[in-house]
N, C-alpha and C. Protein backbone atom coordinates (compact mmCIF):
# COMPACT_ATOMS: atom_id res chain seq x y z
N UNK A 1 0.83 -1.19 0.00
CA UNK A 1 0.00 0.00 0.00
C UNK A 1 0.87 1.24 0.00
N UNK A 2 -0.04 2.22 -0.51
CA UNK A 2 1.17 3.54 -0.19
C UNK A 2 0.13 4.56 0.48
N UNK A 3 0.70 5.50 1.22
CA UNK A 3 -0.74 6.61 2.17
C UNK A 3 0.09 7.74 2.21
N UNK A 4 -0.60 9.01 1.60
CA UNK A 4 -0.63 10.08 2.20
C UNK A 4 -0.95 10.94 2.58
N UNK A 5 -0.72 11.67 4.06
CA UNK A 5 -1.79 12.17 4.97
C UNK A 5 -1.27 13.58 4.89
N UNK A 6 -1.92 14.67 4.93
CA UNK A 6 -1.39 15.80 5.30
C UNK A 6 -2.42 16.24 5.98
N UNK A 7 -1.37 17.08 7.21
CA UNK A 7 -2.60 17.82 8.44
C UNK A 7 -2.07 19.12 8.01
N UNK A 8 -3.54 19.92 8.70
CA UNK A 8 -3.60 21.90 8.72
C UNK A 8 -4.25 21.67 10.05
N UNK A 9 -3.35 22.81 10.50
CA UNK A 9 -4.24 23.73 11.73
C UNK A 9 -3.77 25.02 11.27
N UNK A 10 -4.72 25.71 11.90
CA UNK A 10 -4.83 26.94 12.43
C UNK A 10 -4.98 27.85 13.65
N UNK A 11 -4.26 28.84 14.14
CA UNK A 11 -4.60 29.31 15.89
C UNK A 11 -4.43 30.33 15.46
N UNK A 12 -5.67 30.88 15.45
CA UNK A 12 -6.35 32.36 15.72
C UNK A 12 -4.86 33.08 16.57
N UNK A 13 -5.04 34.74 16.05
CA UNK A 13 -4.47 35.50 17.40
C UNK A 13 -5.16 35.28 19.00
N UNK A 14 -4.09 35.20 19.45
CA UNK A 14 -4.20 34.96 21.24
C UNK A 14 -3.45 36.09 21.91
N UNK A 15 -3.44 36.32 22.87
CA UNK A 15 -2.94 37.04 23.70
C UNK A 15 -2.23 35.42 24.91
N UNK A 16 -0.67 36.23 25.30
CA UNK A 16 -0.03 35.32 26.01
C UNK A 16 0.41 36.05 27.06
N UNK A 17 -0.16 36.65 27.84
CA UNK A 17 -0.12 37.16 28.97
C UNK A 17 -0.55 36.17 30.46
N UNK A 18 -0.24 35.94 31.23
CA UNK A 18 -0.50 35.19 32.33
C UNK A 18 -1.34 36.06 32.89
N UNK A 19 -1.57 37.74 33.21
CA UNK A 19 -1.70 38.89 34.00
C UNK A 19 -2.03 39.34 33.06
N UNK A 20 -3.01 40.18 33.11
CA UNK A 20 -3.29 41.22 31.95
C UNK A 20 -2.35 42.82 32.21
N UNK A 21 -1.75 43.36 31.52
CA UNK A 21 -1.32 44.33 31.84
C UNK A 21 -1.60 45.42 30.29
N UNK A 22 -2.22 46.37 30.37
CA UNK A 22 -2.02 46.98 29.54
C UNK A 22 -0.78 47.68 29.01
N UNK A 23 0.33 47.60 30.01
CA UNK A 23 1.22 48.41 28.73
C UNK A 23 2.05 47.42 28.46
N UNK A 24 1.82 45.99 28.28
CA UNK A 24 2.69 44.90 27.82
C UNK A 24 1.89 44.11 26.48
N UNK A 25 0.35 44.59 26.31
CA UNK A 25 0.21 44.14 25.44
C UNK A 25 0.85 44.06 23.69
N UNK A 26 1.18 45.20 23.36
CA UNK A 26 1.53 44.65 22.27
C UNK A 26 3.04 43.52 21.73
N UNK A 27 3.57 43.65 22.63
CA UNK A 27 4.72 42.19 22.81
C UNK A 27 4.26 41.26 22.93
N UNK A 28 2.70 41.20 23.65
CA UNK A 28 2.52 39.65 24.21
C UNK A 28 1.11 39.60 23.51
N UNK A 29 1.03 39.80 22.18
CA UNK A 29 0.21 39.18 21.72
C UNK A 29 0.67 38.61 20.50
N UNK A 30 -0.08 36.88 20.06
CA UNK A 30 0.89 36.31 19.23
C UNK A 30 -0.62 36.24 17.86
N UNK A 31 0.33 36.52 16.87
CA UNK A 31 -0.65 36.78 15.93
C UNK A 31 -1.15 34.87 15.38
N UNK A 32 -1.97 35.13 14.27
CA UNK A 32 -1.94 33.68 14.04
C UNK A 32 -1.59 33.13 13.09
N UNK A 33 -1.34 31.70 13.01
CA UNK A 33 -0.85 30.94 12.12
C UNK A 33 -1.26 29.95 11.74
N UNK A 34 -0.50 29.32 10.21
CA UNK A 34 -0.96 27.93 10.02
C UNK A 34 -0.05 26.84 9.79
N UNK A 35 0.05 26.10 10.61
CA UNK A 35 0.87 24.87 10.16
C UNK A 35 0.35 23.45 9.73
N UNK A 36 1.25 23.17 8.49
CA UNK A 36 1.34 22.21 7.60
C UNK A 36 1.86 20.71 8.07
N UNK A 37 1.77 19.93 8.40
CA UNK A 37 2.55 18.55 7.99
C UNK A 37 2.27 17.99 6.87
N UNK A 38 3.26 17.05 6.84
CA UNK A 38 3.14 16.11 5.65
C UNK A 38 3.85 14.40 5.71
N UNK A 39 3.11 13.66 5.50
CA UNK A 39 3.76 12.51 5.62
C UNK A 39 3.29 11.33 4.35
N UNK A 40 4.85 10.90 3.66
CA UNK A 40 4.37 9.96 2.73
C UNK A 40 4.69 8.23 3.07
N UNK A 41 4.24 7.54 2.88
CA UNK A 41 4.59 6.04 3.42
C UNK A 41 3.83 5.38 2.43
N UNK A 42 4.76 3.99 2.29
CA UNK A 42 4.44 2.92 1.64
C UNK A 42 4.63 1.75 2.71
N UNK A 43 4.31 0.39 2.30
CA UNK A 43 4.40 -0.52 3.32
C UNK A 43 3.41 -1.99 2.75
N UNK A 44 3.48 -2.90 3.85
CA UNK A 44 2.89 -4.01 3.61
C UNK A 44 1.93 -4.43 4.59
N UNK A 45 0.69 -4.43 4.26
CA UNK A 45 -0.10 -5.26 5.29
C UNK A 45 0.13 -6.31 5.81
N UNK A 46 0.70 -7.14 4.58
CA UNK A 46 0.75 -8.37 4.85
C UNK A 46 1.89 -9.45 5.50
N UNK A 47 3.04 -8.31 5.47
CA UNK A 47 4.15 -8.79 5.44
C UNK A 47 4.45 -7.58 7.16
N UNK A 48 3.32 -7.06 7.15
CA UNK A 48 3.71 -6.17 8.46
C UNK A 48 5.00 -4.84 8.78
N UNK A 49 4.90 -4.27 8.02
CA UNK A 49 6.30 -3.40 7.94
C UNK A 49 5.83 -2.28 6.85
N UNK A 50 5.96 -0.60 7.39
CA UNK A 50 5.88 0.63 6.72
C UNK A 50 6.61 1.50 6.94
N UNK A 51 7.33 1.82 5.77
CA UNK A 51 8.13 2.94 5.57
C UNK A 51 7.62 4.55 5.48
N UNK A 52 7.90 5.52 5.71
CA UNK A 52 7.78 6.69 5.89
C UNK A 52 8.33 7.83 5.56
N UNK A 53 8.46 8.84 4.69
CA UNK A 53 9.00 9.99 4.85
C UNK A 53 8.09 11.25 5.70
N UNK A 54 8.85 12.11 6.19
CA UNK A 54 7.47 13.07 6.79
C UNK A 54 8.15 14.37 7.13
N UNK A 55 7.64 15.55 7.11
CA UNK A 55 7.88 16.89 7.32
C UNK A 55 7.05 17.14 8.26
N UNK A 56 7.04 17.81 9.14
CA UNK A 56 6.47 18.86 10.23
C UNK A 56 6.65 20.20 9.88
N UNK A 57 5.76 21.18 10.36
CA UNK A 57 5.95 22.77 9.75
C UNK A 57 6.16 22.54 9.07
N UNK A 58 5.98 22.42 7.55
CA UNK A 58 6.17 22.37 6.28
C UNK A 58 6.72 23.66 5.66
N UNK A 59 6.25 24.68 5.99
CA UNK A 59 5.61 25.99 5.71
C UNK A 59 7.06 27.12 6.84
N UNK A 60 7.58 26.13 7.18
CA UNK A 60 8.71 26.82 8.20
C UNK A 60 7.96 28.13 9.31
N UNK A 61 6.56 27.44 9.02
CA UNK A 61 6.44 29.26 10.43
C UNK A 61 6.81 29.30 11.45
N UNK A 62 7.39 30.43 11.48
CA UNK A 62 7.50 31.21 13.02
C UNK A 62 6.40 31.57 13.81
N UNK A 63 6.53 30.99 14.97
CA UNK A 63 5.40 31.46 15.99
C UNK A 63 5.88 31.14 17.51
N UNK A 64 5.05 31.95 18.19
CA UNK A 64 5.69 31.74 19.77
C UNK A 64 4.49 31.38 20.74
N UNK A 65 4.86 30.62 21.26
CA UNK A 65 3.98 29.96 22.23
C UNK A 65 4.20 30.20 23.46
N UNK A 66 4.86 31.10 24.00
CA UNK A 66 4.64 32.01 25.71
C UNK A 66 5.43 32.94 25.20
N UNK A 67 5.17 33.89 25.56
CA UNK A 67 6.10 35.16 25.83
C UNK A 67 5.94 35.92 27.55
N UNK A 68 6.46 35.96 27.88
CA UNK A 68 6.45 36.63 29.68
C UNK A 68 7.61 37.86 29.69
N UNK A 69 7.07 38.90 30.56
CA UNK A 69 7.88 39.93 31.17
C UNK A 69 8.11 40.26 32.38
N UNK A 70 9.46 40.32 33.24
CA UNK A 70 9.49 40.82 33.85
C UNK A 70 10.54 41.68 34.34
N UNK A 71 11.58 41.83 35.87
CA UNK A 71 12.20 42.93 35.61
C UNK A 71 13.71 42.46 35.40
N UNK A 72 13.58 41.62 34.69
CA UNK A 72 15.15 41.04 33.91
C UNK A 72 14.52 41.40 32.52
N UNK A 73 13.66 41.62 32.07
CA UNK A 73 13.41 42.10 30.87
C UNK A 73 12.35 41.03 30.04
N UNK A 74 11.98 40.69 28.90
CA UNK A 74 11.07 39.70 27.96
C UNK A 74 12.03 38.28 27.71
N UNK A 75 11.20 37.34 27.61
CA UNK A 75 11.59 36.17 27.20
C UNK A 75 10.62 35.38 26.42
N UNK A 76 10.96 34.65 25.32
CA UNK A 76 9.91 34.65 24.13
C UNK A 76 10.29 32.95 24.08
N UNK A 77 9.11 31.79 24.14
CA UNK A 77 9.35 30.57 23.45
C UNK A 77 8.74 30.77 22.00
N UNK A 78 9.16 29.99 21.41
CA UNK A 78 8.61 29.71 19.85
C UNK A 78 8.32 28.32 19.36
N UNK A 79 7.53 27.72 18.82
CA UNK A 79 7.27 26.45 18.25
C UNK A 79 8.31 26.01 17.51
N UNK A 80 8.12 24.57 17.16
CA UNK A 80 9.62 23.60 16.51
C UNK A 80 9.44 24.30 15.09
N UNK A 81 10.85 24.15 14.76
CA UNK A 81 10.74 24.71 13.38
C UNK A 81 10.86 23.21 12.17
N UNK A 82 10.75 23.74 11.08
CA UNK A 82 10.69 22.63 9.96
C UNK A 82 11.20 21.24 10.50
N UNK A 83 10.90 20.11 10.67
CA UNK A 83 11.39 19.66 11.08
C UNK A 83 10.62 18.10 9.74
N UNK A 84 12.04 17.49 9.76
CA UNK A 84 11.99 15.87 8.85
C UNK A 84 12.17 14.78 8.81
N UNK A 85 11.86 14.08 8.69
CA UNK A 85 12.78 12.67 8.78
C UNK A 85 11.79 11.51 8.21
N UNK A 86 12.67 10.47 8.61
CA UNK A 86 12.63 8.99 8.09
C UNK A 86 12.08 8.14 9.26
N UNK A 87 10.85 7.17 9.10
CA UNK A 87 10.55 6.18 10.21
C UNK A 87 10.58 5.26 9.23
N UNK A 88 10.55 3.95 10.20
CA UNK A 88 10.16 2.71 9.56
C UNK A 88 9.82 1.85 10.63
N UNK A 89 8.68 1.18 10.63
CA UNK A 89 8.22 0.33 11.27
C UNK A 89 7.55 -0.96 10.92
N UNK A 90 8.00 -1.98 11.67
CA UNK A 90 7.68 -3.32 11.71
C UNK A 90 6.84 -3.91 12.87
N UNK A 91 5.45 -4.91 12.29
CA UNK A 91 5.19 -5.49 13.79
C UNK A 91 5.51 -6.70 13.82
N UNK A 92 6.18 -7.62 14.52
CA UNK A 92 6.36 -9.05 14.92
C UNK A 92 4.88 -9.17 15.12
N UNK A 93 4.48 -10.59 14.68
CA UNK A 93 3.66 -12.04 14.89
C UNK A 93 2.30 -11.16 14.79
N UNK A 94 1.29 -11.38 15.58
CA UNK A 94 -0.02 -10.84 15.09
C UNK A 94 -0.67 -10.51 16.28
């Protein structure tokens, strides 16, 4: 057999504030985005064993998933970037 799946999401703008503070909002709001995967595989039902290629973020976006302030200054996380590779999997007996 051969399968391929591709996922979309989407996340609206959010605000990443823990505290609401008005004069920190515009740093700590994260606009929105869309990320892509992709995964291609072939394989055997019968013989039990599928190969894989696959991308994550496809689309390479940038986005940040906390941002916080305080009096050491801002600190920003961001989501995984493009990311690829190779699986392969086998199942023993049934």
């Amino acid at each position: 057999y051969s399968r391929t799946q591709l996922e979309y999401a989407y996340r609206s703008e959010r605000d990443l504030n823990l505290v609401v503070d008005a004069s920190e909002e515009p740093a700590l709001v994260a606009p929105g985005y869309d990320l892509i995967n992709l995964r291609l595989a072939v394989g055997s039902e019968l013989d039990g064993w599928e190969a894989s290629l696959f991308v994550e973020n496809l689309t390479d976006e940038k986005y940040r998933t906390a941002a916080r302030t305080n009096f050491f200054g801002m600190y920003e996380l961001y989501g995984e970037s493009r990311t690829w590779g190779v699986a392969f999997n086998y199942q023993w007996g049934s």
